[in-house]
Protein backbone atom coordinates (compact mmCIF):
# COMPACT_ATOMS: atom_id res chain seq x y z
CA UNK A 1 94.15 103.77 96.51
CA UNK A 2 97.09 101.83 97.62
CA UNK A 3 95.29 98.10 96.65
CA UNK A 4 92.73 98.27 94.25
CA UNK A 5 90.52 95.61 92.66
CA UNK A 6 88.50 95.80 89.47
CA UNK A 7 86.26 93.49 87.17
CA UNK A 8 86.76 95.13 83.77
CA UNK A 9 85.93 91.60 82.61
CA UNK A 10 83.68 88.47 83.13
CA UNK A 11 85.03 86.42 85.67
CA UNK A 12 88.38 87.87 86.35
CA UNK A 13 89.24 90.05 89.64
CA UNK A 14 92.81 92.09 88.71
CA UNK A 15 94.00 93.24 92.64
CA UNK A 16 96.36 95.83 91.95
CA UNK A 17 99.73 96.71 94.80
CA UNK A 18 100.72 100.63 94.34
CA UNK A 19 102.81 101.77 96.85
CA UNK A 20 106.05 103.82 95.38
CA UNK A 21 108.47 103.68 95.49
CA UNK A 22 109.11 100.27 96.04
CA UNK A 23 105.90 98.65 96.65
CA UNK A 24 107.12 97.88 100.29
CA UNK A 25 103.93 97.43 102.15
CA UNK A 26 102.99 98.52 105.85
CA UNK A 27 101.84 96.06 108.12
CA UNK A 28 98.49 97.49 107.66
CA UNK A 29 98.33 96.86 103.53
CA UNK A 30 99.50 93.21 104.34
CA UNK A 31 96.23 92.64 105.93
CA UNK A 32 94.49 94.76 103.53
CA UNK A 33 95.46 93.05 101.19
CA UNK A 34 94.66 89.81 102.65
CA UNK A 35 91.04 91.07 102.53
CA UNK A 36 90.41 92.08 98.84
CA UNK A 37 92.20 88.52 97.83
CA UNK A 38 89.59 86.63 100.09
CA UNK A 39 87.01 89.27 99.47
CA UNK A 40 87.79 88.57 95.64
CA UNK A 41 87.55 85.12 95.69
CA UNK A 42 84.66 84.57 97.93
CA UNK A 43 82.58 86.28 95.01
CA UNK A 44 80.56 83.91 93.13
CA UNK A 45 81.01 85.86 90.15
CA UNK A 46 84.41 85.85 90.37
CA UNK A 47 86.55 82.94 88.58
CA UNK A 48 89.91 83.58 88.62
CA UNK A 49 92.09 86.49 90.40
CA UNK A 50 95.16 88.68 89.28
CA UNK A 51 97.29 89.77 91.50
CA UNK A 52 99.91 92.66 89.95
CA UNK A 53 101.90 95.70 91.05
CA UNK A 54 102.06 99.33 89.39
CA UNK A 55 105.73 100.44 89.43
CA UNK A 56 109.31 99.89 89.53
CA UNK A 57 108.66 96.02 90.95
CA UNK A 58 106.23 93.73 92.07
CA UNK A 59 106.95 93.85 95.84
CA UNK A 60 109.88 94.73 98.18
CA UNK A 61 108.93 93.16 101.29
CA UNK A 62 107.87 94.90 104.20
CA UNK A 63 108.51 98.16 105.37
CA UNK A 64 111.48 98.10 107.08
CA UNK A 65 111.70 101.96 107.67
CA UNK A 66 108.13 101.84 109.25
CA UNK A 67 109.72 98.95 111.75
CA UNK A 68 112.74 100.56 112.75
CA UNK A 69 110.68 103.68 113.18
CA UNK A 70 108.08 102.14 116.05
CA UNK A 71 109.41 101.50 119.31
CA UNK A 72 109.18 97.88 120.82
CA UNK A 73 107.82 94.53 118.87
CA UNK A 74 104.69 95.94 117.62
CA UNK A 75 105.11 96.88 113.81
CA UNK A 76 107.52 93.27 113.79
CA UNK A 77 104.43 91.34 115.03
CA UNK A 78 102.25 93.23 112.69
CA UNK A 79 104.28 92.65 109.89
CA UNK A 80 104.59 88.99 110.36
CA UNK A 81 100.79 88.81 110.85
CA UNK A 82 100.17 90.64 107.90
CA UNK A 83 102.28 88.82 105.93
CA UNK A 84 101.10 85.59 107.11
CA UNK A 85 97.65 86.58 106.53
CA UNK A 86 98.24 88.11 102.69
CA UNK A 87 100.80 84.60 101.92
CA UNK A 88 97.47 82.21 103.34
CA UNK A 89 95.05 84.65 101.56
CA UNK A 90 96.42 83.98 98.44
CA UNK A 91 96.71 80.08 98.85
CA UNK A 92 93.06 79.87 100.23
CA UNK A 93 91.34 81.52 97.88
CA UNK A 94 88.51 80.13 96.47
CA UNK A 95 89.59 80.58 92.93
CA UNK A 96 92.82 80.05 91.37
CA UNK A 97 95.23 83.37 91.67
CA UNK A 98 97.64 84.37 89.03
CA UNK A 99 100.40 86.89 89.60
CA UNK A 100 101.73 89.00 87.19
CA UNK A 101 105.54 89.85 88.16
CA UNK A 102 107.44 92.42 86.92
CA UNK A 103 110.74 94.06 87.86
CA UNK A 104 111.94 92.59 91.66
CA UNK A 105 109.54 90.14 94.05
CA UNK A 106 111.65 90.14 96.83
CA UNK A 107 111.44 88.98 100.54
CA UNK A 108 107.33 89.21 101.26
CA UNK A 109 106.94 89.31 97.87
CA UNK A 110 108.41 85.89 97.34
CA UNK A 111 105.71 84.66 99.86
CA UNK A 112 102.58 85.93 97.41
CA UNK A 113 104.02 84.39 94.60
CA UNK A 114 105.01 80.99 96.23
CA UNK A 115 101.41 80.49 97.28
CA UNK A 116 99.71 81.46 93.95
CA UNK A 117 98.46 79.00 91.59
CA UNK A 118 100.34 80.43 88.13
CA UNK A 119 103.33 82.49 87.72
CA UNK A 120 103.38 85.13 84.81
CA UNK A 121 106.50 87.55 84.65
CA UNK A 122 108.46 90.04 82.60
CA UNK A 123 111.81 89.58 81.40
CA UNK A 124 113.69 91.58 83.62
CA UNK A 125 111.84 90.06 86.73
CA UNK A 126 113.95 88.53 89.57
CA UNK A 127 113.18 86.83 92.78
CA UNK A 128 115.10 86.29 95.96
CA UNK A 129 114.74 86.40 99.53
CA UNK A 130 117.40 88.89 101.47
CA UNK A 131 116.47 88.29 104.77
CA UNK A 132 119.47 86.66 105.91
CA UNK A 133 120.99 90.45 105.29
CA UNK A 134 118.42 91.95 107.37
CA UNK A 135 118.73 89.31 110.05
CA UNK A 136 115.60 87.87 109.29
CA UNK A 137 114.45 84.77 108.42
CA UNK A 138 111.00 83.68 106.52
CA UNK A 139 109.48 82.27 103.01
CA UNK A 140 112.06 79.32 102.59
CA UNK A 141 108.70 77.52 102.59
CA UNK A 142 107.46 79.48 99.55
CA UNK A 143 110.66 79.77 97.82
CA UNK A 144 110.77 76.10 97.79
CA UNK A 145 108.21 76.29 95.76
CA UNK A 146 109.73 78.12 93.12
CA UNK A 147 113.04 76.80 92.90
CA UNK A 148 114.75 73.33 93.50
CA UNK A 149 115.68 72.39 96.98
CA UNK A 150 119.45 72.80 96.85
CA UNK A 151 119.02 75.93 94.71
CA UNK A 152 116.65 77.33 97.40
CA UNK A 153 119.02 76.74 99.97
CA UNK A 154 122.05 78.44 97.81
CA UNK A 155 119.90 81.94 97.38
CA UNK A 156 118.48 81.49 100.73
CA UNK A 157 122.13 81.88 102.19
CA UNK A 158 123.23 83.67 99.94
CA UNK A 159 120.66 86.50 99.47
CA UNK A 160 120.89 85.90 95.81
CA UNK A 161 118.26 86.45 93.08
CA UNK A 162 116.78 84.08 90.46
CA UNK A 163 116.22 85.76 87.45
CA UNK A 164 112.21 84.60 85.37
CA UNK A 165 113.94 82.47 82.84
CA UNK A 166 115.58 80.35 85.35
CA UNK A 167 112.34 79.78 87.25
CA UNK A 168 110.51 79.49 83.78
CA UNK A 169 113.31 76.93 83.14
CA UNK A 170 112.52 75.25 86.19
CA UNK A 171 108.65 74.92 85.44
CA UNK A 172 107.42 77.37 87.96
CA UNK A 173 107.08 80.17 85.89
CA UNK A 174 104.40 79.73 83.11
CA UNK A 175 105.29 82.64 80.76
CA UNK A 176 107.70 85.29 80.33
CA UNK A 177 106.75 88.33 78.47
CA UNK A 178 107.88 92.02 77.91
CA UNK A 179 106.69 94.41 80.97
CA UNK A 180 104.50 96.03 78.09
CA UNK A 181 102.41 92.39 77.42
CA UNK A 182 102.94 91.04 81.18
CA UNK A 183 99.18 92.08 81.92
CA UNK A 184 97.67 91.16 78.25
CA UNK A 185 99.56 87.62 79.43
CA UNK A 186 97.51 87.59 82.58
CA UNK A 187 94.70 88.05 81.30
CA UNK A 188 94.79 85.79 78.17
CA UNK A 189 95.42 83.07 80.98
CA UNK A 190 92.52 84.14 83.13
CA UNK A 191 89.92 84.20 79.99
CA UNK A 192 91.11 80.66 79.39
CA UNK A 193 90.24 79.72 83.18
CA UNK A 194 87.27 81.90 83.51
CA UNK A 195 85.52 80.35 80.62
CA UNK A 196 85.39 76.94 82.44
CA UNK A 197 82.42 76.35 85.53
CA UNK A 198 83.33 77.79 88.13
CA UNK A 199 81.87 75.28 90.34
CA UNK A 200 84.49 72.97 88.62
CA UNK A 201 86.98 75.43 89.13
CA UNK A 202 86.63 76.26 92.62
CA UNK A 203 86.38 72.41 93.46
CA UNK A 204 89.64 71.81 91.74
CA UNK A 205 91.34 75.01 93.50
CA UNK A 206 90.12 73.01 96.94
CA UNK A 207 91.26 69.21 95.93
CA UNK A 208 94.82 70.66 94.64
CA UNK A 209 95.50 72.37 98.07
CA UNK A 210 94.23 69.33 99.97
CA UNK A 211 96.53 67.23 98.36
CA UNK A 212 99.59 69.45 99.20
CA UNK A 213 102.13 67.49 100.47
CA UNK A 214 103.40 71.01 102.57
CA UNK A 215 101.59 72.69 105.05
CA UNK A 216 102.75 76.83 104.02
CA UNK A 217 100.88 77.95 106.81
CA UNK A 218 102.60 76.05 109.82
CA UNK A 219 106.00 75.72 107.45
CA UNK A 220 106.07 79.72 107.54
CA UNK A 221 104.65 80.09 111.07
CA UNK A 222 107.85 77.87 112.39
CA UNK A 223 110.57 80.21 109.96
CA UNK A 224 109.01 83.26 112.23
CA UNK A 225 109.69 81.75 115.22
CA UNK A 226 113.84 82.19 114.60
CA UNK A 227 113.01 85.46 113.17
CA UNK A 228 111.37 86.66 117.16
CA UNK A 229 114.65 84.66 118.27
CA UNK A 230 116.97 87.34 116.54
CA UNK A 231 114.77 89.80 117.56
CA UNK A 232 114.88 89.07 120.86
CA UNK A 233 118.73 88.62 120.39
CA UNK A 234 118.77 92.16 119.57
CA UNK A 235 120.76 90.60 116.21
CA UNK A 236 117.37 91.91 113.85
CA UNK A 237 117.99 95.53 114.92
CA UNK A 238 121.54 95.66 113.88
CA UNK A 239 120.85 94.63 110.53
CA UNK A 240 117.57 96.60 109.81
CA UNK A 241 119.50 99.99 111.35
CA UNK A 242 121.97 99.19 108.83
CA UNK A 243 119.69 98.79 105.78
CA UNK A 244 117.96 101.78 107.14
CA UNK A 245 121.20 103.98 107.13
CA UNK A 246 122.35 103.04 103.84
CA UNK A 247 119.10 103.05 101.86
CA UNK A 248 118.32 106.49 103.73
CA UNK A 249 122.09 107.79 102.46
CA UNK A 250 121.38 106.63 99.20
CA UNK A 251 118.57 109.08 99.10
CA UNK A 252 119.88 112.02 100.11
């Protein structure tokens, strides 16, 4: 199965991405996986969630090949719902979500990990947003969350990539680990939160995100509004048909 979740352990939900080669979702997984995170949290037993990736990388972003392949708007609007719906899924879960990052968390993936509540990555993990080279926009909001402003606006325009050490530097990352211990360093976290009342727990999860000074959900909904514009423009299409041509080269 593409998204998994299992409870090998009290308490602790791991949600697992696996789709190779990349871990690019479909519009589809994006709202699949926006149910097993809510599903997850809305568990009683559950009191704390993992979210991690099998694989070269954590996430890619959406499927660009699956866009350019559908004819009209449909898999675009799809994708932005689903990614909207996985990026809120995350931040309104009940219980607190830590992601476990390893290798690239790019574009969509950027907007999982900006709404979770702790960051966990290997050492060779790196985060950026290309979209700007897709002719895209989308997840400044959650990037800003990661990074400081004027840094977030350099990568942003820049399609540059943090590396886990500068966002560990920068406080947003908690830990960074080997790939072999990323998972161990997940769930050593999630004992330590699971062991508390989860009552407590889920009222704290609540209380932090009502005291947000950001709205991510409007914030993100207003970055897809220029992203329809350069649809519309036709200015999307050029860029995606070029990504599409060289990553399809690259294969043969």
């Amino acid at each position: 199965m593409p998204i998994t979740a299992t409870c090998d352990e009290p308490g602790i939900t791991v949600v697992t991405m696996d789709f190779p080669p990349v871990n690019a979702l479909p519009s589809a997984a994006w709202f699949e996986l926006a149910d097993v995170i809510t599903t997850a949290g809305s568990d009683p037993s559950t009191s704390v969630v993992i979210l991690r990736a099998e694989g070269r990388g954590f996430n890619a972003g959406v499927d660009i090949k699956e866009m350019q392949a559908t004819e009209g708007f449909d898999a675009l609007i799809a994708a932005n719902k689903g990614c909207a719906a996985a990026f809120g899924a995350v931040y309104d879960c009940a219980v607190p979500v830590i992601v476990a990052v390893n290798g690239f968390c790019v574009g969509g993936g950027i907007g999982l990990v900006g709404n979770a509540d702790v960051i966990v990555a290997s050492d060779d993990a790196v985060f950026g947003l290309p979209e700007v080279d897709r002719g895209a926009l989308g997840a400044a909001t959650h990037l800003a969350r990661l990074v400081p402003q004027h840094m977030m606006r350099t990568l942003y325009y820049t399609a540059q990539n943090a590396t886990a050490q500068q966002l560990h530097h920068f406080g947003s990352v908690y830990r960074v680990v080997s790939r072999s211990e990323l998972l161990d360093a997940a769930l050593e976290l999630a004992r330590s939160i699971a062991t508390k009342d989860t009552r407590v727990i889920r009222a704290a999860k609540a209380a932090i995100n009502n005291i947000d000074p950001v709205d991510v959900k409007t914030s993100y909904l207003l970055e897809q509004r220029y992203t329809y514009e350069l649809n519309l423009a036709g200015v999307a299409d050029e860029h995606r048909d070029a990504f599409v041509e060289k990553s399809t080269g690259a294969t043969k």
